[in-house]
N, C-alpha and C. Protein backbone atom coordinates (compact mmCIF):
# COMPACT_ATOMS: atom_id res chain seq x y z
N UNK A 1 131.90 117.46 97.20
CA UNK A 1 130.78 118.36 97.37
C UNK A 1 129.52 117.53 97.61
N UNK A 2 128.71 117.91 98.63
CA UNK A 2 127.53 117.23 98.75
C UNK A 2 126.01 117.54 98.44
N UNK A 3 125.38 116.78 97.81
CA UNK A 3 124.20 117.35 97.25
C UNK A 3 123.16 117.75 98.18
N UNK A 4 122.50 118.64 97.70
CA UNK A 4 121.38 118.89 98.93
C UNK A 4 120.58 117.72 98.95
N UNK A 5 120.08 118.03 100.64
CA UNK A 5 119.57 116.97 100.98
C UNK A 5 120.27 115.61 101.66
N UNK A 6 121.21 115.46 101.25
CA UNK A 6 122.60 114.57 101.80
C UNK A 6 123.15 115.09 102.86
N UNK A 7 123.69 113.70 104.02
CA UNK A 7 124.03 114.25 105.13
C UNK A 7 125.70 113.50 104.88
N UNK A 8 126.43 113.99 105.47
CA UNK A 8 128.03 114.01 105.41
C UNK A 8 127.92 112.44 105.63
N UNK A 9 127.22 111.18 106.22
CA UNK A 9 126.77 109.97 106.28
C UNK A 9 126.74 109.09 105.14
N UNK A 10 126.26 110.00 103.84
CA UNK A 10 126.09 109.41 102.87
C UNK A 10 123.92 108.74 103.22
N UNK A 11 123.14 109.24 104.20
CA UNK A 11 121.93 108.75 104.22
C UNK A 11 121.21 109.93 103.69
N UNK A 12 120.25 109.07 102.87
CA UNK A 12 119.51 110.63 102.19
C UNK A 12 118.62 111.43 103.21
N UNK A 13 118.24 112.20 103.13
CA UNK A 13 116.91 113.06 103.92
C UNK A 13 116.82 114.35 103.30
N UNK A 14 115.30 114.14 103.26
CA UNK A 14 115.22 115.68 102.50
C UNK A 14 115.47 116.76 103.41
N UNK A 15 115.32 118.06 102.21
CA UNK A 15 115.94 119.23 103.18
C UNK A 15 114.23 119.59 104.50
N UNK A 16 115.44 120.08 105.18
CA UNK A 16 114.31 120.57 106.56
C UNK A 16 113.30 121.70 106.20
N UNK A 17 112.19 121.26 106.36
CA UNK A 17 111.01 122.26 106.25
C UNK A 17 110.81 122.64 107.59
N UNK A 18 111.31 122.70 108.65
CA UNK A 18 111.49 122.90 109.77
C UNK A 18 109.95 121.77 110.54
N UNK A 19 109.26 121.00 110.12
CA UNK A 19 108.66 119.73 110.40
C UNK A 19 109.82 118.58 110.83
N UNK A 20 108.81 118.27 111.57
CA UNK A 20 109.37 116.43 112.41
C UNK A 20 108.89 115.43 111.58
N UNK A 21 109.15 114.34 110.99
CA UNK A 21 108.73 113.76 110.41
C UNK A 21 107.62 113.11 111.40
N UNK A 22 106.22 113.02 110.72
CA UNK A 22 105.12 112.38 111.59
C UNK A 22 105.63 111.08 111.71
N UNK A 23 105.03 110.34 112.63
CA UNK A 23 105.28 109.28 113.38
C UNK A 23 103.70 108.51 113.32
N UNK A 24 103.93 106.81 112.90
CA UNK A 24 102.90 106.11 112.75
C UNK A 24 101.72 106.57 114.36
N UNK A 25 100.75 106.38 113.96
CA UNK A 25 99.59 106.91 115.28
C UNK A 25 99.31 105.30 115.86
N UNK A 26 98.43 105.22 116.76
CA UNK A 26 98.48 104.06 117.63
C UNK A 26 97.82 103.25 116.72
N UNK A 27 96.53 103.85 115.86
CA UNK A 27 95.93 102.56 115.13
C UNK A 27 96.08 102.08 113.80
N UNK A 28 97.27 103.22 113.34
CA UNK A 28 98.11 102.72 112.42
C UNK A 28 99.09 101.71 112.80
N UNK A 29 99.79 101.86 114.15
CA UNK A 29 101.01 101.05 114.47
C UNK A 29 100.59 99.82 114.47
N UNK A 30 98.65 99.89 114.93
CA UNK A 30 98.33 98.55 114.84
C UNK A 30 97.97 97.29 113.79
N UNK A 31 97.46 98.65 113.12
CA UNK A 31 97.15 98.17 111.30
C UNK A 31 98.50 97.76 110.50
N UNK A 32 99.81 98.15 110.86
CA UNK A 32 100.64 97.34 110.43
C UNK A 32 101.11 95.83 111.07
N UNK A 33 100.72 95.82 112.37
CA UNK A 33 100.62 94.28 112.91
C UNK A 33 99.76 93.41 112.23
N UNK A 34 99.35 93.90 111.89
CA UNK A 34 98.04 92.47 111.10
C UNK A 34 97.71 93.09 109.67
N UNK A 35 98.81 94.08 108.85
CA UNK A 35 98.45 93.72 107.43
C UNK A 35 98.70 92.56 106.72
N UNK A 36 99.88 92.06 107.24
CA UNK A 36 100.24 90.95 106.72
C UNK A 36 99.70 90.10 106.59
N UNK A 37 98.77 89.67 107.49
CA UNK A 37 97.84 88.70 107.65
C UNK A 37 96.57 88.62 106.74
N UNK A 38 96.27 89.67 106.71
CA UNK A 38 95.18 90.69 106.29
C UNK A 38 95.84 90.24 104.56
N UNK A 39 96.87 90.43 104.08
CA UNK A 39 97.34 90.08 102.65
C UNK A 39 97.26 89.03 102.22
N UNK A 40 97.83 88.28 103.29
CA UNK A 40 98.05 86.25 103.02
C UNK A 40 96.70 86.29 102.63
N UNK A 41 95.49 86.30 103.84
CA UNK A 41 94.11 85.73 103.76
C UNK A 41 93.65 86.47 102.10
N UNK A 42 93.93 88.02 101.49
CA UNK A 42 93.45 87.94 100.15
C UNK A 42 93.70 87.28 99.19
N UNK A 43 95.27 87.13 99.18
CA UNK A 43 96.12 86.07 98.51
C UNK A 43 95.19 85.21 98.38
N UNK A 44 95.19 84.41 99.68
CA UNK A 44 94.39 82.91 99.55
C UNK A 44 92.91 82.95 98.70
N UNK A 45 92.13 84.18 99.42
CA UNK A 45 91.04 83.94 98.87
C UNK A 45 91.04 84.36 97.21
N UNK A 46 91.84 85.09 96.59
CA UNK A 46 92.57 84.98 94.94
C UNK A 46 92.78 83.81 94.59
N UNK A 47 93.85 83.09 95.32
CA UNK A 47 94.15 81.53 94.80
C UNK A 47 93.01 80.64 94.42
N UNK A 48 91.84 80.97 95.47
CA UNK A 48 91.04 80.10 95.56
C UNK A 48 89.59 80.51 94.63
N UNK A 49 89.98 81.56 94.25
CA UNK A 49 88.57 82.26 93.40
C UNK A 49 89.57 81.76 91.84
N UNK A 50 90.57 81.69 91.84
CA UNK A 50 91.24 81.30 90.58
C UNK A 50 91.33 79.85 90.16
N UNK A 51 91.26 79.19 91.18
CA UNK A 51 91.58 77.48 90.93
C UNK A 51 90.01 77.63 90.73
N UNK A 52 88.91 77.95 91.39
CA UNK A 52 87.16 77.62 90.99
C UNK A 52 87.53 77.92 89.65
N UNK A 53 87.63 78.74 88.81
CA UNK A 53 87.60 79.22 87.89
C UNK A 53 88.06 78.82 86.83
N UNK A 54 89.14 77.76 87.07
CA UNK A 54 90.30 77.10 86.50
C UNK A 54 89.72 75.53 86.28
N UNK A 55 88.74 75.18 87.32
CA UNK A 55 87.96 73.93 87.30
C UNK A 55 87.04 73.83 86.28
N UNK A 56 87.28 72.60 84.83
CA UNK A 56 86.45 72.72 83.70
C UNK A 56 85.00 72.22 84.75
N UNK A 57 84.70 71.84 85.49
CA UNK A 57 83.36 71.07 85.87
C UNK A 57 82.84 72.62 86.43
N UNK A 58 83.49 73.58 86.60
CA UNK A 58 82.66 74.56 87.26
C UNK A 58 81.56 75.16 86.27
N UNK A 59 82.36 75.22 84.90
CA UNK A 59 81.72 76.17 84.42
C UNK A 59 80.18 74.88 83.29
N UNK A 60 80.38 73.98 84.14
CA UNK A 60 79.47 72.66 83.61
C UNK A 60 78.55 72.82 84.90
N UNK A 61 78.81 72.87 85.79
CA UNK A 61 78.13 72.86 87.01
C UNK A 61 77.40 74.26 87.19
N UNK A 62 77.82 75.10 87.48
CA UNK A 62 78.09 76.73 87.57
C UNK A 62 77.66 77.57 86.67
N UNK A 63 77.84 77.49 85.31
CA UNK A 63 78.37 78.33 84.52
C UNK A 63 77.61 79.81 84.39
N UNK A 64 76.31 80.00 85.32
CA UNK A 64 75.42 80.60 85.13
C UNK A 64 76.32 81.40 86.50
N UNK A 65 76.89 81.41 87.01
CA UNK A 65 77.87 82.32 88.28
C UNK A 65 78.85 82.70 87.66
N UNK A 66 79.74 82.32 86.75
CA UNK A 66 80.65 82.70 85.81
C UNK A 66 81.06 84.15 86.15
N UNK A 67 80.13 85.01 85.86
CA UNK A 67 80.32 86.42 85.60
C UNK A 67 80.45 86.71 87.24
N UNK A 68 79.58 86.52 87.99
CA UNK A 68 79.62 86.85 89.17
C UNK A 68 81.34 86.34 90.28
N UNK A 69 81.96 85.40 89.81
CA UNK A 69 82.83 84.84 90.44
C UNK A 69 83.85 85.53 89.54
N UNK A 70 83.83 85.86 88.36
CA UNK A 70 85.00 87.12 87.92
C UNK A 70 84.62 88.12 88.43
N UNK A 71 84.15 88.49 88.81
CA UNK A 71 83.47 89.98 89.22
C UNK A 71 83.90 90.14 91.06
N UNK A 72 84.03 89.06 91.72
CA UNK A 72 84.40 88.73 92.68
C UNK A 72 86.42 88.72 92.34
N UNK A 73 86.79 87.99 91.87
CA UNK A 73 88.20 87.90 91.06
C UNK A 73 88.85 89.29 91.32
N UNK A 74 88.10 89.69 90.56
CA UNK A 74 88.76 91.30 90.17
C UNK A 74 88.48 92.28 91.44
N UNK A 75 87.90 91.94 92.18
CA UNK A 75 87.33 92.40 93.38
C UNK A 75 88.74 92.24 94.61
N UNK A 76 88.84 90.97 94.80
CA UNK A 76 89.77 90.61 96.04
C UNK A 76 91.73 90.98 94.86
N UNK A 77 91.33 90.67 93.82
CA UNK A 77 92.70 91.38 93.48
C UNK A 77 93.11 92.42 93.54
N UNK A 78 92.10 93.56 93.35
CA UNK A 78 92.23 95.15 93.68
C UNK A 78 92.19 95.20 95.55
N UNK A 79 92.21 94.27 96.67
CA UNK A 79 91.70 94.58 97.73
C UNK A 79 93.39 93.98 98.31
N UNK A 80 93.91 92.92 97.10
CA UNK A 80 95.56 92.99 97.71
C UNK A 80 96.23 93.74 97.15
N UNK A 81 95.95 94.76 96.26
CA UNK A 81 96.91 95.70 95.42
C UNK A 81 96.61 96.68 96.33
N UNK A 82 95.59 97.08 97.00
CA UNK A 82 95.26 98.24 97.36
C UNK A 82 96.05 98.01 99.61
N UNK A 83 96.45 96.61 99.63
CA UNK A 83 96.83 96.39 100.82
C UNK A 83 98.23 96.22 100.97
N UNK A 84 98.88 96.10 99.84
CA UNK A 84 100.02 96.36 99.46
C UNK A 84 100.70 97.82 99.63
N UNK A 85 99.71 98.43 98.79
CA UNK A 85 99.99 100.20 98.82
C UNK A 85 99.95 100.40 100.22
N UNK A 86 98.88 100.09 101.21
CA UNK A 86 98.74 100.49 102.32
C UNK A 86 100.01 100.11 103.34
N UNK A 87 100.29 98.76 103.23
CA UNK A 87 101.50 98.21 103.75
C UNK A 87 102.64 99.34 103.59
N UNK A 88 103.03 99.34 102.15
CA UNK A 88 104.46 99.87 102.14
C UNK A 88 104.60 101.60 102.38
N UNK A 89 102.84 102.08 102.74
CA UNK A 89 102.77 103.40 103.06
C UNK A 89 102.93 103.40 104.52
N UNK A 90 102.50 102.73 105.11
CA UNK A 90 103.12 102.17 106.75
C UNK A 90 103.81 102.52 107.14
N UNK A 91 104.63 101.93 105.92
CA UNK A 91 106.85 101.49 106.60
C UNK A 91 107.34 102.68 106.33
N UNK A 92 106.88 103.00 104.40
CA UNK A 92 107.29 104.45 104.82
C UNK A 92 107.26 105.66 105.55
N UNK A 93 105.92 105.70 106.25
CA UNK A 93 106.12 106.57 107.89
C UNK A 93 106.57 105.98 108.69
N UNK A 94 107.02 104.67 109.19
CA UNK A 94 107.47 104.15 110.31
C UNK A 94 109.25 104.31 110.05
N UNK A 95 109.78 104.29 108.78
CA UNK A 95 111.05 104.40 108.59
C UNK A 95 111.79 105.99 108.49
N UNK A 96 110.45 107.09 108.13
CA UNK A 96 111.07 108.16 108.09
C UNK A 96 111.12 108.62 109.57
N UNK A 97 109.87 108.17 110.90
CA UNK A 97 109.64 108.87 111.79
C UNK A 97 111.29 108.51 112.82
C-alpha cells in the first residue's frame, strides 16, 4: 500500500494542488551562481575578524575597537547563516521545479 503523496517510484512529492511547482526566475538562477562565492568571501572575512581578535597585541594595540570588531563578528556571522538559508532555499526550488 502506498502512502499519500508517494509515487509507485518510491520518490516523494507532495499531493497535487493542481500548481506547477515554481521554477527558479532569471535573477535567482543567477544569485545561485555566485552564492557560493558570496559564502567563501564571508567565511573569510569571519576567519579574519576572528584571528584579529584572537591576536593578544590587538587588544594592547586596539583595545579601545574591541567592542566595535565584535559587533562586526556577530555581524558577518549572521550574513553567512543568513546565505546559507538563502543557498539551500535556491536548490530547494531548483530541485522541486
Amino acid at each position: 500500500m502506498q502512502k499519500a503523496g508517494s509515487s509507485a517510484s518510491g520518490s516523494e512529492r507532495p499531493l497535487s494542488s493542481g500548481r506547477k511547482p515554481r521554477k527558479l526566475k532569471w535573477s535567482e538562477r543567477q544569485e545561485l551562481t555566485t552564492i557560493e562565492a558570496r559564502i567563501l568571501a564571508a567565511e573569510k572575512e569571519v576567519a579574519l575578524t576572528e584571528s584579529q581578535l584572537a591576536d593578544p597585541e590587538f587588544y594592547s594595540k586596539y583595545g579601545q575597537n574591541t567592542q566595535t570588531l565584535q559587533a562586526q563578528l556577530r555581524t558577518v556571522r549572521e550574513n553567512v547563516s543568513q546565505l546559507y538559508s538563502r543557498w539551500e532555499e535556491l536548490e530547494r526550488i531548483r530541485a522541486e521545479s
